[in-house]
C-alpha atoms as a PDB file:
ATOM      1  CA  UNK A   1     129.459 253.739 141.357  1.00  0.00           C
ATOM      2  CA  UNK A   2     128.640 254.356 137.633  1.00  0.00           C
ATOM      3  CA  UNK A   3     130.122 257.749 136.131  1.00  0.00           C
ATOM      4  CA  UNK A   4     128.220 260.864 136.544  1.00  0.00           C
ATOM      5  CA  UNK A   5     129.972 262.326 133.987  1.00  0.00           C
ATOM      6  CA  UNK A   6     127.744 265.823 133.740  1.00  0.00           C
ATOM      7  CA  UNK A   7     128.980 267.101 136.909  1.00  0.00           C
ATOM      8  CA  UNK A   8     132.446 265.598 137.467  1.00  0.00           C
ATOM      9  CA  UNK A   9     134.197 265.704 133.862  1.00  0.00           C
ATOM     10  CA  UNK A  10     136.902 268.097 133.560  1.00  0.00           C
ATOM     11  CA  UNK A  11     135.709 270.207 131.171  1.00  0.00           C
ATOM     12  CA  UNK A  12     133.558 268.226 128.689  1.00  0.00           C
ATOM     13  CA  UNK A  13     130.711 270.103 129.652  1.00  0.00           C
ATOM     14  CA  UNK A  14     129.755 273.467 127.158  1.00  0.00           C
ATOM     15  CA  UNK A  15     129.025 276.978 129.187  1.00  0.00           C
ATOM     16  CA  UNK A  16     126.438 278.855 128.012  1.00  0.00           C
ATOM     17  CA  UNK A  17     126.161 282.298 126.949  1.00  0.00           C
ATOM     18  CA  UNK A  18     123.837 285.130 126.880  1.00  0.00           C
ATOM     19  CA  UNK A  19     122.679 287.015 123.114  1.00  0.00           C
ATOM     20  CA  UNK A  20     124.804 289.352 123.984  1.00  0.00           C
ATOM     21  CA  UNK A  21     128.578 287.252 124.568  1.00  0.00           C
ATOM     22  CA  UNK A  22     127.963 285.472 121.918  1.00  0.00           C
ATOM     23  CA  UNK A  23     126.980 287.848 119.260  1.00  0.00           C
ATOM     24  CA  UNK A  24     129.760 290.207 119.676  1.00  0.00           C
ATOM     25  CA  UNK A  25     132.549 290.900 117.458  1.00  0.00           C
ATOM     26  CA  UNK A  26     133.145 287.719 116.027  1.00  0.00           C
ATOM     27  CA  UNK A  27     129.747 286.621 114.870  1.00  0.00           C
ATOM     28  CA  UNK A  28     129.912 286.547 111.112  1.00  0.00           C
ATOM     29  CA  UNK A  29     127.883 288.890 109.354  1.00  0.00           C
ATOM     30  CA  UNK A  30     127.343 286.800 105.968  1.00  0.00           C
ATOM     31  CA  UNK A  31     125.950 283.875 108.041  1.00  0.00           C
ATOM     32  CA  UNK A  32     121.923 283.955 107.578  1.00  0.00           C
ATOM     33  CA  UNK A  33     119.149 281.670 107.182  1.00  0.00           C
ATOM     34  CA  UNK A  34     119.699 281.153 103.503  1.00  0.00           C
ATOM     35  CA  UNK A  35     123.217 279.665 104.399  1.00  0.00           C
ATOM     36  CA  UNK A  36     123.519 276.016 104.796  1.00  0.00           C
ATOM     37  CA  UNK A  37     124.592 274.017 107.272  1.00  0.00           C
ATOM     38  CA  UNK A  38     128.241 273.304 106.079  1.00  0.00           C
ATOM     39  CA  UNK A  39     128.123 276.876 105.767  1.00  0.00           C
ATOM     40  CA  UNK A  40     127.466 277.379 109.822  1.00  0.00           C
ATOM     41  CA  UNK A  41     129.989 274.584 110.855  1.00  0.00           C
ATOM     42  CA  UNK A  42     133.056 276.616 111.146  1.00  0.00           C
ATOM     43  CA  UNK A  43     131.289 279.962 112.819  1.00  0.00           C
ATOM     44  CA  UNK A  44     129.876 277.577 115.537  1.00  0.00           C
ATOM     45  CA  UNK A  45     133.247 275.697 116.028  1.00  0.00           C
ATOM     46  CA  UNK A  46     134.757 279.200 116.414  1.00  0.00           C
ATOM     47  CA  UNK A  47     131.992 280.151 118.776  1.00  0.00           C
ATOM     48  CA  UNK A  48     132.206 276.776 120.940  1.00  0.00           C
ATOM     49  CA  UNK A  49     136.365 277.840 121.614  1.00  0.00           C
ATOM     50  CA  UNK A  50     135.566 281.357 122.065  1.00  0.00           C
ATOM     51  CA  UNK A  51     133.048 280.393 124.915  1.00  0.00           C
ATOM     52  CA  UNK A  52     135.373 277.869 126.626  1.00  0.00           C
ATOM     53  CA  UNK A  53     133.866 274.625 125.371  1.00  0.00           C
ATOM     54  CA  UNK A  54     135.844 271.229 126.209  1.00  0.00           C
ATOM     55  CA  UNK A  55     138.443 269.858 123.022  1.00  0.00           C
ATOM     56  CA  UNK A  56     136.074 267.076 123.895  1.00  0.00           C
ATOM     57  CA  UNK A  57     132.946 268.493 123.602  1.00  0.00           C
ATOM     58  CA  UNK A  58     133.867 270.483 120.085  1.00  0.00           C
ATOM     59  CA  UNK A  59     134.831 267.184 118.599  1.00  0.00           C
ATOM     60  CA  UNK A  60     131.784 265.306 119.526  1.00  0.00           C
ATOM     61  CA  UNK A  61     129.034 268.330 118.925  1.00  0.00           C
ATOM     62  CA  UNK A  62     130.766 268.735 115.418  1.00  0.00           C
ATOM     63  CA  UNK A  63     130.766 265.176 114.950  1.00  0.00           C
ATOM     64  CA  UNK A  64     127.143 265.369 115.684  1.00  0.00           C
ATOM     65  CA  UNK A  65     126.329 268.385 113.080  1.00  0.00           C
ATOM     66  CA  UNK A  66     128.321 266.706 110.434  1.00  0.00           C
ATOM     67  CA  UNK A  67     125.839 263.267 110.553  1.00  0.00           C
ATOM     68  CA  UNK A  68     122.910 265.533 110.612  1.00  0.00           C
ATOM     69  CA  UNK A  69     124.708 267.204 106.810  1.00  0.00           C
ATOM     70  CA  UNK A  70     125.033 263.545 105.996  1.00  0.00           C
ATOM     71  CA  UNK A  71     121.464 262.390 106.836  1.00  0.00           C
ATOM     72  CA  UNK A  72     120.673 265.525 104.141  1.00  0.00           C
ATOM     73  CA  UNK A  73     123.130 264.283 101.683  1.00  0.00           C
ATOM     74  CA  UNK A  74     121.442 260.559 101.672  1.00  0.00           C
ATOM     75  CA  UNK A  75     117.808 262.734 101.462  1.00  0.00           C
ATOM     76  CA  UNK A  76     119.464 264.021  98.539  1.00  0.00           C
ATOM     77  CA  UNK A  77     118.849 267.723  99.770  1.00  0.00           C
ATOM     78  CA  UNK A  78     121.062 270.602 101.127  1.00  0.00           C
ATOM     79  CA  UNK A  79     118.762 272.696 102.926  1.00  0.00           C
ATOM     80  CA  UNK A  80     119.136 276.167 103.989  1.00  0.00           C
ATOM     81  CA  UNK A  81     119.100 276.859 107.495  1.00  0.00           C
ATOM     82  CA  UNK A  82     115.720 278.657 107.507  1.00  0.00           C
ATOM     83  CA  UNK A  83     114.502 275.496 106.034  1.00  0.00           C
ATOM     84  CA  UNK A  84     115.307 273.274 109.231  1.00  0.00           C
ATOM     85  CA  UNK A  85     112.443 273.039 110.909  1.00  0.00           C
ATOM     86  CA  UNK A  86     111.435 270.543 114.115  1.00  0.00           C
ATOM     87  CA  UNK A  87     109.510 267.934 111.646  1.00  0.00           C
ATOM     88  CA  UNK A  88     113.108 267.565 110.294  1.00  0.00           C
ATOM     89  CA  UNK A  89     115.085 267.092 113.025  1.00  0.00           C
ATOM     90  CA  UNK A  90     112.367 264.712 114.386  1.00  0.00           C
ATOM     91  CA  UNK A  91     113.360 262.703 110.849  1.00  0.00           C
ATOM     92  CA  UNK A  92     116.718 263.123 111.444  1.00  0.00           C
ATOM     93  CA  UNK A  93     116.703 261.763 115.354  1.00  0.00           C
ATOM     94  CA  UNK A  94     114.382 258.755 113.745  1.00  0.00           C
ATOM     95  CA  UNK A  95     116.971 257.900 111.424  1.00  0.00           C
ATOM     96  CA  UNK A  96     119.474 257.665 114.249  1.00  0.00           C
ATOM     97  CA  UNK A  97     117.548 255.185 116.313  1.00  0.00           C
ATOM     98  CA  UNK A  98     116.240 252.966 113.601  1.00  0.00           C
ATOM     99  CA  UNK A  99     117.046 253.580 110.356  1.00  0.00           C
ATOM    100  CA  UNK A 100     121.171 254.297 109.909  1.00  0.00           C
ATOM    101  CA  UNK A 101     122.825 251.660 108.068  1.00  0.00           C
ATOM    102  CA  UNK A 102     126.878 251.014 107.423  1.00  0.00           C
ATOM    103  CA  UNK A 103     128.326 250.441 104.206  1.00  0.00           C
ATOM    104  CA  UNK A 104     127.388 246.880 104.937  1.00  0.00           C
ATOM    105  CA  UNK A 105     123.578 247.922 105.084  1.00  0.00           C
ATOM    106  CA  UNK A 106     123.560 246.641 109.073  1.00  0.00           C
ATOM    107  CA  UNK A 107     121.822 249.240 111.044  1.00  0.00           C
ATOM    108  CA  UNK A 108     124.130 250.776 113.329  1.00  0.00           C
ATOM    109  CA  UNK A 109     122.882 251.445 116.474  1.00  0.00           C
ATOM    110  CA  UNK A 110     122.786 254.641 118.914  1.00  0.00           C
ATOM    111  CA  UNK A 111     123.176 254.295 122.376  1.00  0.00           C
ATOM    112  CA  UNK A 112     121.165 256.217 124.317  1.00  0.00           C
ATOM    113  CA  UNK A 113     123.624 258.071 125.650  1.00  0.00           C
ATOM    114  CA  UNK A 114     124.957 259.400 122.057  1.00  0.00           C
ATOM    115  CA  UNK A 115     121.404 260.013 121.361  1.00  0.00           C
ATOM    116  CA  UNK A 116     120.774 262.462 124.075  1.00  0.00           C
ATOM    117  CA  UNK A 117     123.972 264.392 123.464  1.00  0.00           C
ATOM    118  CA  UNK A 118     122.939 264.624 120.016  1.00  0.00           C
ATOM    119  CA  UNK A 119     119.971 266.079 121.125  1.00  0.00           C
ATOM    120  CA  UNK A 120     121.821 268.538 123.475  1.00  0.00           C
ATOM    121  CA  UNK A 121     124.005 269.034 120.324  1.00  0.00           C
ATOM    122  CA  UNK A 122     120.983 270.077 118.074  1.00  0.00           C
ATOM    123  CA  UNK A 123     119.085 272.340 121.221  1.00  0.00           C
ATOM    124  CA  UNK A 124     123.047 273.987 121.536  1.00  0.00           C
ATOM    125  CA  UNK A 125     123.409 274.774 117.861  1.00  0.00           C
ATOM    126  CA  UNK A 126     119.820 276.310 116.832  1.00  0.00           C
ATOM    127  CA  UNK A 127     119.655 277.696 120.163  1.00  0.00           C
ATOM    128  CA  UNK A 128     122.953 279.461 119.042  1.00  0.00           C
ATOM    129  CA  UNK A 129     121.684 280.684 115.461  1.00  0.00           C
ATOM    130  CA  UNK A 130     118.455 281.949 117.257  1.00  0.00           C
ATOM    131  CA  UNK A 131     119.994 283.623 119.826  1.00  0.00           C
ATOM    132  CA  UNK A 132     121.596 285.981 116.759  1.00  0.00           C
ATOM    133  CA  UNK A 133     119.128 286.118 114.952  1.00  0.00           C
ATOM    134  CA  UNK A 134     119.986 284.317 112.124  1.00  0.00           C
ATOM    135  CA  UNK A 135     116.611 282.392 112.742  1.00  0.00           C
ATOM    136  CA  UNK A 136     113.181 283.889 113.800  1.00  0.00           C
ATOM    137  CA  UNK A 137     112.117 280.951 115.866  1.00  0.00           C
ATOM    138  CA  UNK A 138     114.576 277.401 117.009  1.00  0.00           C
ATOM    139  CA  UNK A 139     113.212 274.778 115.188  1.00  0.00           C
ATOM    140  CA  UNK A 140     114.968 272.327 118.178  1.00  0.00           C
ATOM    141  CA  UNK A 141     113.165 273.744 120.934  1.00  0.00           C
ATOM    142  CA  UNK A 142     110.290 271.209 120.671  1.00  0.00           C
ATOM    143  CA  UNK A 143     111.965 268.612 120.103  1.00  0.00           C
ATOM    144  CA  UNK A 144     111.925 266.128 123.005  1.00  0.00           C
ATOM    145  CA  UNK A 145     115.258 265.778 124.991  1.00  0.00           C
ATOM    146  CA  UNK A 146     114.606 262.192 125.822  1.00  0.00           C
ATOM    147  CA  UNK A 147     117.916 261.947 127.862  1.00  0.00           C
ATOM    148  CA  UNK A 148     118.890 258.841 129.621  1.00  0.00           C
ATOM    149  CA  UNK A 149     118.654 259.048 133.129  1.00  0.00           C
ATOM    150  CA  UNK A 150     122.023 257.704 134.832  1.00  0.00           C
ATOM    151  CA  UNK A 151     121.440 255.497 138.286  1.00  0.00           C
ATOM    152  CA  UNK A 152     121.352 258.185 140.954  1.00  0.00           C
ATOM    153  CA  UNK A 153     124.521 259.363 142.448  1.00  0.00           C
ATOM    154  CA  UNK A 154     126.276 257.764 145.835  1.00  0.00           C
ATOM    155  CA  UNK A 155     126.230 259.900 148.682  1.00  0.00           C
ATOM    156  CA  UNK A 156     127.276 259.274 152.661  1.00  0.00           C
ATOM    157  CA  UNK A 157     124.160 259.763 155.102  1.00  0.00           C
ATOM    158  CA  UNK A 158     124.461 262.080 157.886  1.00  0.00           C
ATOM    159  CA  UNK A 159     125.694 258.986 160.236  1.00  0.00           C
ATOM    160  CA  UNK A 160     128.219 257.932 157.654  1.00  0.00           C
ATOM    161  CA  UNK A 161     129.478 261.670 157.656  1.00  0.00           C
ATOM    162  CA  UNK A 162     129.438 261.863 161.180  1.00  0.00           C
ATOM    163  CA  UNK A 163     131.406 259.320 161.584  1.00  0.00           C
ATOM    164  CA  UNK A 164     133.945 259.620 158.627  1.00  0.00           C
ATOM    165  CA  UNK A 165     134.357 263.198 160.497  1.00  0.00           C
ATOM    166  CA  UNK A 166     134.965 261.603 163.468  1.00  0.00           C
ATOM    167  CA  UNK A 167     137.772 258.945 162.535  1.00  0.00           C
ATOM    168  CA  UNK A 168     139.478 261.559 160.823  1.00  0.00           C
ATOM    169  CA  UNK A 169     139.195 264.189 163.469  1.00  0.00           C
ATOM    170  CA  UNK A 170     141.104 261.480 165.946  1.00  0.00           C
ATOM    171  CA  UNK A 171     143.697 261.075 163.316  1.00  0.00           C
ATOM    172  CA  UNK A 172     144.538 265.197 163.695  1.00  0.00           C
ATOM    173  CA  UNK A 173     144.547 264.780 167.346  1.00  0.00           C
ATOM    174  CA  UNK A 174     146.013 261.483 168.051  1.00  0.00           C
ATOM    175  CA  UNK A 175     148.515 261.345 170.853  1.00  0.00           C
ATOM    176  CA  UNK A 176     151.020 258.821 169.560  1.00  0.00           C
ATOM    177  CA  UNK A 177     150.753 259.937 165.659  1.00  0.00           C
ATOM    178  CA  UNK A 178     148.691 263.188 164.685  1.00  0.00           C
ATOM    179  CA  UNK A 179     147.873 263.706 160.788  1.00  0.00           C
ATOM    180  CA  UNK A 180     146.286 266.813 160.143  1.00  0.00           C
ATOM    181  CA  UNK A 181     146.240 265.761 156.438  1.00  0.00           C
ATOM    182  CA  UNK A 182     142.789 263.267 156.095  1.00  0.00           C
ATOM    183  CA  UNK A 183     140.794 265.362 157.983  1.00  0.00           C
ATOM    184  CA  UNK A 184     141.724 268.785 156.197  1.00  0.00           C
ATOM    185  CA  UNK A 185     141.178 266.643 152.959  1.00  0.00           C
ATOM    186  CA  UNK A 186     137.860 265.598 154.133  1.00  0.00           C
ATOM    187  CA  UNK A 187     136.556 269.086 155.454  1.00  0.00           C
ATOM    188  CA  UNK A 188     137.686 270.602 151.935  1.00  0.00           C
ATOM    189  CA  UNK A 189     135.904 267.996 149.728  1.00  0.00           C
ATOM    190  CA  UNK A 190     132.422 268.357 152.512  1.00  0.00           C
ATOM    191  CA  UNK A 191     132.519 272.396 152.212  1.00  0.00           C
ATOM    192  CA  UNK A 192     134.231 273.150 148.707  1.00  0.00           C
ATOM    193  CA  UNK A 193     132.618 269.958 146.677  1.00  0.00           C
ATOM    194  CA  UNK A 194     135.722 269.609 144.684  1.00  0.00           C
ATOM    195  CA  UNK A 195     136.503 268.068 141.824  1.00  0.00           C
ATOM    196  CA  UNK A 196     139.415 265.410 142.342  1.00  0.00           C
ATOM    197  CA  UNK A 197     141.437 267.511 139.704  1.00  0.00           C
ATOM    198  CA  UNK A 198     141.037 270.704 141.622  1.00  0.00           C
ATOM    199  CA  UNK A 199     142.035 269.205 144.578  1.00  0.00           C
ATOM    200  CA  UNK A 200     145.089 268.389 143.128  1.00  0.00           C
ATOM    201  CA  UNK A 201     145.778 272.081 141.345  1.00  0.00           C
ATOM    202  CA  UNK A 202     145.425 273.904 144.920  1.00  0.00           C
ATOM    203  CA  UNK A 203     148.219 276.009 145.677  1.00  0.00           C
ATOM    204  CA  UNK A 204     148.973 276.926 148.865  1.00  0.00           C
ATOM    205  CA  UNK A 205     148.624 280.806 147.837  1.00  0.00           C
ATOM    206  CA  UNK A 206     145.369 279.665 146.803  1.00  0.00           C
ATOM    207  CA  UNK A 207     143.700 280.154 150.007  1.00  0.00           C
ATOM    208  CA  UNK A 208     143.454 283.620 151.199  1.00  0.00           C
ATOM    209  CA  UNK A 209     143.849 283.570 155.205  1.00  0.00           C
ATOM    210  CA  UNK A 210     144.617 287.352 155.596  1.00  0.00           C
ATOM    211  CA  UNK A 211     140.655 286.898 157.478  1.00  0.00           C
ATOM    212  CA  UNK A 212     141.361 283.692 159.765  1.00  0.00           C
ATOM    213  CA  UNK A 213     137.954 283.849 160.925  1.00  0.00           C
ATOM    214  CA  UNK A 214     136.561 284.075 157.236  1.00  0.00           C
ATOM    215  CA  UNK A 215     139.305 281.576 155.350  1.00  0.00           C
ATOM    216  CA  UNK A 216     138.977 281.947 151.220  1.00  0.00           C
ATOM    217  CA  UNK A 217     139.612 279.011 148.619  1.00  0.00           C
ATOM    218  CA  UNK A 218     140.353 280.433 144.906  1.00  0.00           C
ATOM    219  CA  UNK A 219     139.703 277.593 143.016  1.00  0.00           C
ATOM    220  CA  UNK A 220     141.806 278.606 139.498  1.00  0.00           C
ATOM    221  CA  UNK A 221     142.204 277.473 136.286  1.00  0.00           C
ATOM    222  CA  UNK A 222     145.531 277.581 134.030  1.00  0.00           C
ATOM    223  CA  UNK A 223     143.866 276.629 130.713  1.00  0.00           C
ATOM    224  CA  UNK A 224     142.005 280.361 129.257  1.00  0.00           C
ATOM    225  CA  UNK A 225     139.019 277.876 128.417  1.00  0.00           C
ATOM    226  CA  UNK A 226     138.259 277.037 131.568  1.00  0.00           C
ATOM    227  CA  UNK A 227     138.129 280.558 133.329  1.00  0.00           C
ATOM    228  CA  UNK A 228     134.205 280.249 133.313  1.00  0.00           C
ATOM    229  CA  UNK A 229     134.854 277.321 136.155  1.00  0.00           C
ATOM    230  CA  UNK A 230     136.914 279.718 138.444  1.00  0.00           C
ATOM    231  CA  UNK A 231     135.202 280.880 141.561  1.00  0.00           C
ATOM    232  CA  UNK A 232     135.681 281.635 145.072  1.00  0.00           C
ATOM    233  CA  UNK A 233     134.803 279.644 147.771  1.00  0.00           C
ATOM    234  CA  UNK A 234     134.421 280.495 151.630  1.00  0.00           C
ATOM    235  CA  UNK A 235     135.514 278.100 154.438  1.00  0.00           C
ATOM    236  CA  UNK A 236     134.634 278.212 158.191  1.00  0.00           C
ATOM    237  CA  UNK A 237     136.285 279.448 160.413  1.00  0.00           C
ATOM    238  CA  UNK A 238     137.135 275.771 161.743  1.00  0.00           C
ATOM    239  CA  UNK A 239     139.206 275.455 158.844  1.00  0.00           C
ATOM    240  CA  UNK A 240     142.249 277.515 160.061  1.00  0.00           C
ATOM    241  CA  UNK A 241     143.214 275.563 163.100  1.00  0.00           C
ATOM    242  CA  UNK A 242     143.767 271.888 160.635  1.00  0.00           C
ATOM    243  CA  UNK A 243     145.208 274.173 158.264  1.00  0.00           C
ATOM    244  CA  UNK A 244     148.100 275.775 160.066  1.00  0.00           C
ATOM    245  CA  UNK A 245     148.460 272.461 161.702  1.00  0.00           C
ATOM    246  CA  UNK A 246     148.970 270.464 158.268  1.00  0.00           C
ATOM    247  CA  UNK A 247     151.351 273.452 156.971  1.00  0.00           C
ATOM    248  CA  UNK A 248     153.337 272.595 160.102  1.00  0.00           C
ATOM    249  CA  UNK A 249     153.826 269.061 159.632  1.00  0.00           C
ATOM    250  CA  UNK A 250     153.873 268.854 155.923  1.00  0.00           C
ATOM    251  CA  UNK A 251     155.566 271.833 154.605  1.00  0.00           C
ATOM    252  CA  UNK A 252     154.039 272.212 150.886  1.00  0.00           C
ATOM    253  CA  UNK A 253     156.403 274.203 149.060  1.00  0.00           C
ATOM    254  CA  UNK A 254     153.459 275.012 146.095  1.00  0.00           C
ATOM    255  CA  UNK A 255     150.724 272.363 146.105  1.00  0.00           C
ATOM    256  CA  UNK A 256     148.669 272.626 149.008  1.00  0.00           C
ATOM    257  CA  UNK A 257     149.032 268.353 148.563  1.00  0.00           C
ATOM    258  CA  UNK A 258     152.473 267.426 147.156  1.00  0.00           C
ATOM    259  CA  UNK A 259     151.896 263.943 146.461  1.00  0.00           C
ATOM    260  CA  UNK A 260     149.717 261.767 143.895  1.00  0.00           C
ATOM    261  CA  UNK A 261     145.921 261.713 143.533  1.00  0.00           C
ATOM    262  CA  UNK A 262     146.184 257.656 143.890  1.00  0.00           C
ATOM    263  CA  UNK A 263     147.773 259.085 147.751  1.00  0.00           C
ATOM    264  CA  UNK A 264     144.614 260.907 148.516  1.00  0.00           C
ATOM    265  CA  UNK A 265     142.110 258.238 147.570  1.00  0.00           C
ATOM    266  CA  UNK A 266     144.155 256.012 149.193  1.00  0.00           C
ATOM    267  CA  UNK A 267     143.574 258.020 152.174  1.00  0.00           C
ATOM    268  CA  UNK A 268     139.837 258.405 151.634  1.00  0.00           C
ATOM    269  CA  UNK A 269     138.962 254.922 151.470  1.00  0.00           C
ATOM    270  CA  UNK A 270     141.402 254.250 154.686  1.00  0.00           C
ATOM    271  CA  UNK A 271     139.057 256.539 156.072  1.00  0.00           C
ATOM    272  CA  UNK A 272     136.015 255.369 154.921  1.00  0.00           C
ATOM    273  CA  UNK A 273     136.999 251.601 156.136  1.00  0.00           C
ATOM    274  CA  UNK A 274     137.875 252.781 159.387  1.00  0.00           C
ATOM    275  CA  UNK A 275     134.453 254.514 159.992  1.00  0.00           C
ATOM    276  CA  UNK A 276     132.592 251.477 158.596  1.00  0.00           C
ATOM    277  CA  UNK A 277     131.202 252.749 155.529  1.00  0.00           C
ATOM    278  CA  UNK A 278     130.777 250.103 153.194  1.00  0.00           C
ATOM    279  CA  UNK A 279     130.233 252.637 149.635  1.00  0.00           C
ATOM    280  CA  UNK A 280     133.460 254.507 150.701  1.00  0.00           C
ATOM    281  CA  UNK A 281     134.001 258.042 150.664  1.00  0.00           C
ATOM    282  CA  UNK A 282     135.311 258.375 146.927  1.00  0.00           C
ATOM    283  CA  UNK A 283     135.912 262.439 145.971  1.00  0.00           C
ATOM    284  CA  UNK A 284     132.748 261.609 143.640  1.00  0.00           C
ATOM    285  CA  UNK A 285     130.424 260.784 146.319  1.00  0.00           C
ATOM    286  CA  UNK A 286     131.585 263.377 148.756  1.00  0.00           C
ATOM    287  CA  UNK A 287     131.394 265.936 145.704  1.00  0.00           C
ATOM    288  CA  UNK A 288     127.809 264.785 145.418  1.00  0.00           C
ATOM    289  CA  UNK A 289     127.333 264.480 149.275  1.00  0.00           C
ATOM    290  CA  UNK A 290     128.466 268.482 149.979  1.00  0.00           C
ATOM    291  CA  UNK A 291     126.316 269.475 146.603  1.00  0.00           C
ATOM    292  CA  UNK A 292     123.079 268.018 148.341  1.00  0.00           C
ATOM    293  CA  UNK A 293     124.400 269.322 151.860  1.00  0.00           C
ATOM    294  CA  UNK A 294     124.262 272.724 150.575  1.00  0.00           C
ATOM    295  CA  UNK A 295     121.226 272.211 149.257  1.00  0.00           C
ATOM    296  CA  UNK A 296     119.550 271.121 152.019  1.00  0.00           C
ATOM    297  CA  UNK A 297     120.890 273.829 154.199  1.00  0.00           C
ATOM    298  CA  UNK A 298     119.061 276.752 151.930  1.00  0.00           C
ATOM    299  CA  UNK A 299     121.815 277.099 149.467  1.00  0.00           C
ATOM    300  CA  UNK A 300     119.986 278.825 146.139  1.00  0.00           C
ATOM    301  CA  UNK A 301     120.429 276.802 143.117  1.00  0.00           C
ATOM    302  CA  UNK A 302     122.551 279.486 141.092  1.00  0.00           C
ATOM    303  CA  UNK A 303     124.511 279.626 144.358  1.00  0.00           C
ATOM    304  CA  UNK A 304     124.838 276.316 143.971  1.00  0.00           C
ATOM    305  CA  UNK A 305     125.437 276.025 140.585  1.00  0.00           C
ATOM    306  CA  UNK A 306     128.678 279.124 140.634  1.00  0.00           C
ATOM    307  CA  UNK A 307     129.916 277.340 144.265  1.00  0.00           C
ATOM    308  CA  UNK A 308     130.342 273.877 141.856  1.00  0.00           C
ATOM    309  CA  UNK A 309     131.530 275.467 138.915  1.00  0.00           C
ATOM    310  CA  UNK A 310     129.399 274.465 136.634  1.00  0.00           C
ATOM    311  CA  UNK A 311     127.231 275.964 133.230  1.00  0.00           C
ATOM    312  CA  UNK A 312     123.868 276.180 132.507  1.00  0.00           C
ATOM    313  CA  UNK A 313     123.758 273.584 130.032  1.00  0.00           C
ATOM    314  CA  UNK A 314     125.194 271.283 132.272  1.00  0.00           C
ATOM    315  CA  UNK A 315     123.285 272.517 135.699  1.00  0.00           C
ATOM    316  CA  UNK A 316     119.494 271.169 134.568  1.00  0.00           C
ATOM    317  CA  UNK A 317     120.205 267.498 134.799  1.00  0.00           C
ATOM    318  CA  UNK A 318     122.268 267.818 137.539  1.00  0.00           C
ATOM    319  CA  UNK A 319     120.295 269.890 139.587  1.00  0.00           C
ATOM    320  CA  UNK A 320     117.397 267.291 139.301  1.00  0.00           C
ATOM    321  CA  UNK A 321     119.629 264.715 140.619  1.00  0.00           C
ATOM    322  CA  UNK A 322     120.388 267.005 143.351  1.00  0.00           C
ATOM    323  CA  UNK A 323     116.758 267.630 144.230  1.00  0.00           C
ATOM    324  CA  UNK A 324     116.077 264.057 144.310  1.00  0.00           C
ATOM    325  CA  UNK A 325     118.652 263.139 146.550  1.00  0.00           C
ATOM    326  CA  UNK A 326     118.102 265.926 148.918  1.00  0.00           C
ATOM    327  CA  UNK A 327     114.075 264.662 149.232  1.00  0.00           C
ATOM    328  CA  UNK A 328     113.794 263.861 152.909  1.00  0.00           C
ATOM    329  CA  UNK A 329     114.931 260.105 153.693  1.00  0.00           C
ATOM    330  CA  UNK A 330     117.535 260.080 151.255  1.00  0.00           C
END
């Protein structure tokens, strides 16, 4: 399955903010639309951190602003930002695709990939300066996002889920050997649509069974950057009997799964052999699968969107993906 990187990286993915978050306090007054671009760099690197942007993402969107000040200083011009407008960026995005050249004069080429984050980079930044008014009007909101569609996601079919329920519902009540652990691993990933790494960060104080006919999942974050991806989650009611039975046998002291995350997908694709489904049942695909599920039962996209933890930015693409894949005979 090729990466679907917008919806499953930890973190490399920016969260949007309203005029208002962004513009208080530490929005610098002397920043206007006669500054230049060098000028803005640090105030928008300071912004991206404040907000709760990736390491990641800061590197690679200031990686992109710094080419665009480099495509001005082989122009020979410094522009102020007022200045920018979308016939320039248009120039500047041309020069990416066909006209850059290394020190060797060899035109260096930009995947497609780069080139749409560099156009999410550009939207991001001028969206940013217009949102404080530093600019009347964004001179990147015309500009064509021409982003490269990755192959559509794996998911399990309803039969596939039926019956990867199935094998690992025998496996809680099996007579000779009961394991409450693949099935409650399974229900989790089909309700919660985890993330492999949040899996693996559960505590066992983070679900709140105080209601055991309304069971809560905290999904947390220890890193301050990521608090915009914390959320809570509600589980069935069905959830409490596996539960108690996998506390029983397994005892976690802290993690709700003491072992590795090479145990669990071991598990998973156990599973998935055992109920004959020949994709497997990866914590990507069943991420995907209980996005669409949701979906399809009447979920509202911005439910949708908090119950995944993800931000705007990130949401468009990926909701797309998940209205295609929820289209009837899919």
């Amino acid at each position: 399955m090729s990466q679907q990187l917008d919806l499953f990286d930890d973190g490399s993915t920016p969260q949007q903010t309203t005029r208002s978050e962004s513009a208080v306090g530490e929005f610098p007054s002397e920043l206007t639309e006669e500054s230049t671009l060098s000028g803005a760099l640090g105030p928008y690197q300071m912004h991206m951190r404040s907000v709760g942007f990736s390491d990641n993402t800061v590197k690679a969107f200031m990686g992109d602003l710094r080419l665009l000040g480099r495509y001005f200083k082989l122009q020979d011009e410094n522009p102020q930002l007022g200045d920018i407008g979308t016939d320039t960026l248009n120039q500047f995005l041309y020069w990416l695709r066909f006209e850059r050249v290394n020190a060797n004069g060899e035109l260096v080429p930009c995947s497609p990939k780069s080139y749409a984050r560099r156009v999410t980079t550009l939207k991001a930044f001028f969206g940013w300066l217009t949102e404080n008014e530093i600019l009347d009007a964004d001179p990147a909101a015309a500009v064509i996002q021409e982003s490269v569609q990755a192959p559509l996601p794996r998911i399990l079919y309803d039969d596939e889920i039926d019956r990867l329920v199935r094998v690992t519902r025998d496996q809680l009540f099996s007579p000779t050997k009961p394991d409450a652990r693949p099935y409650l691993l399974v229900s989790l990933l089909l309700q919660a649509g985890l993330k492999k790494s949040e899996v693996m960060n559960i505590t066992v104080q983070d679900i709140d069974t105080s209601n055991p006919r309304e069971p809560v999942l905290y999904v947390r974050y220890t890193d301050p950057r990521q608090a915009h991806k914390e959320r809570k989650i509600a589980l069935g009611p069905g959830f409490m009997p596996v539960l108690n039975q996998y506390l029983r046998a397994y005892r976690p002291s802290e993690n709700l799964f003491e072992c590795t995350a090479r145990n669990l997908e071991y598990i998973l694709a156990d599973a998935a052999k055992a109920a004959d489904i020949p994709g497997g049942a990866s914590f990507e695909a069943l991420r995907w699968t209980s996005a669409v599920r949701s979906y399809r039962y009447g979920a509202s996209p911005e439910a949708l969107r908090e119950k995944l933890g993800l931000s705007p930015i990130t949401w468009r693409e990926t909701f797309e993906k998940i209205k295609k894949l929820a289209r009837p005979g899919l």
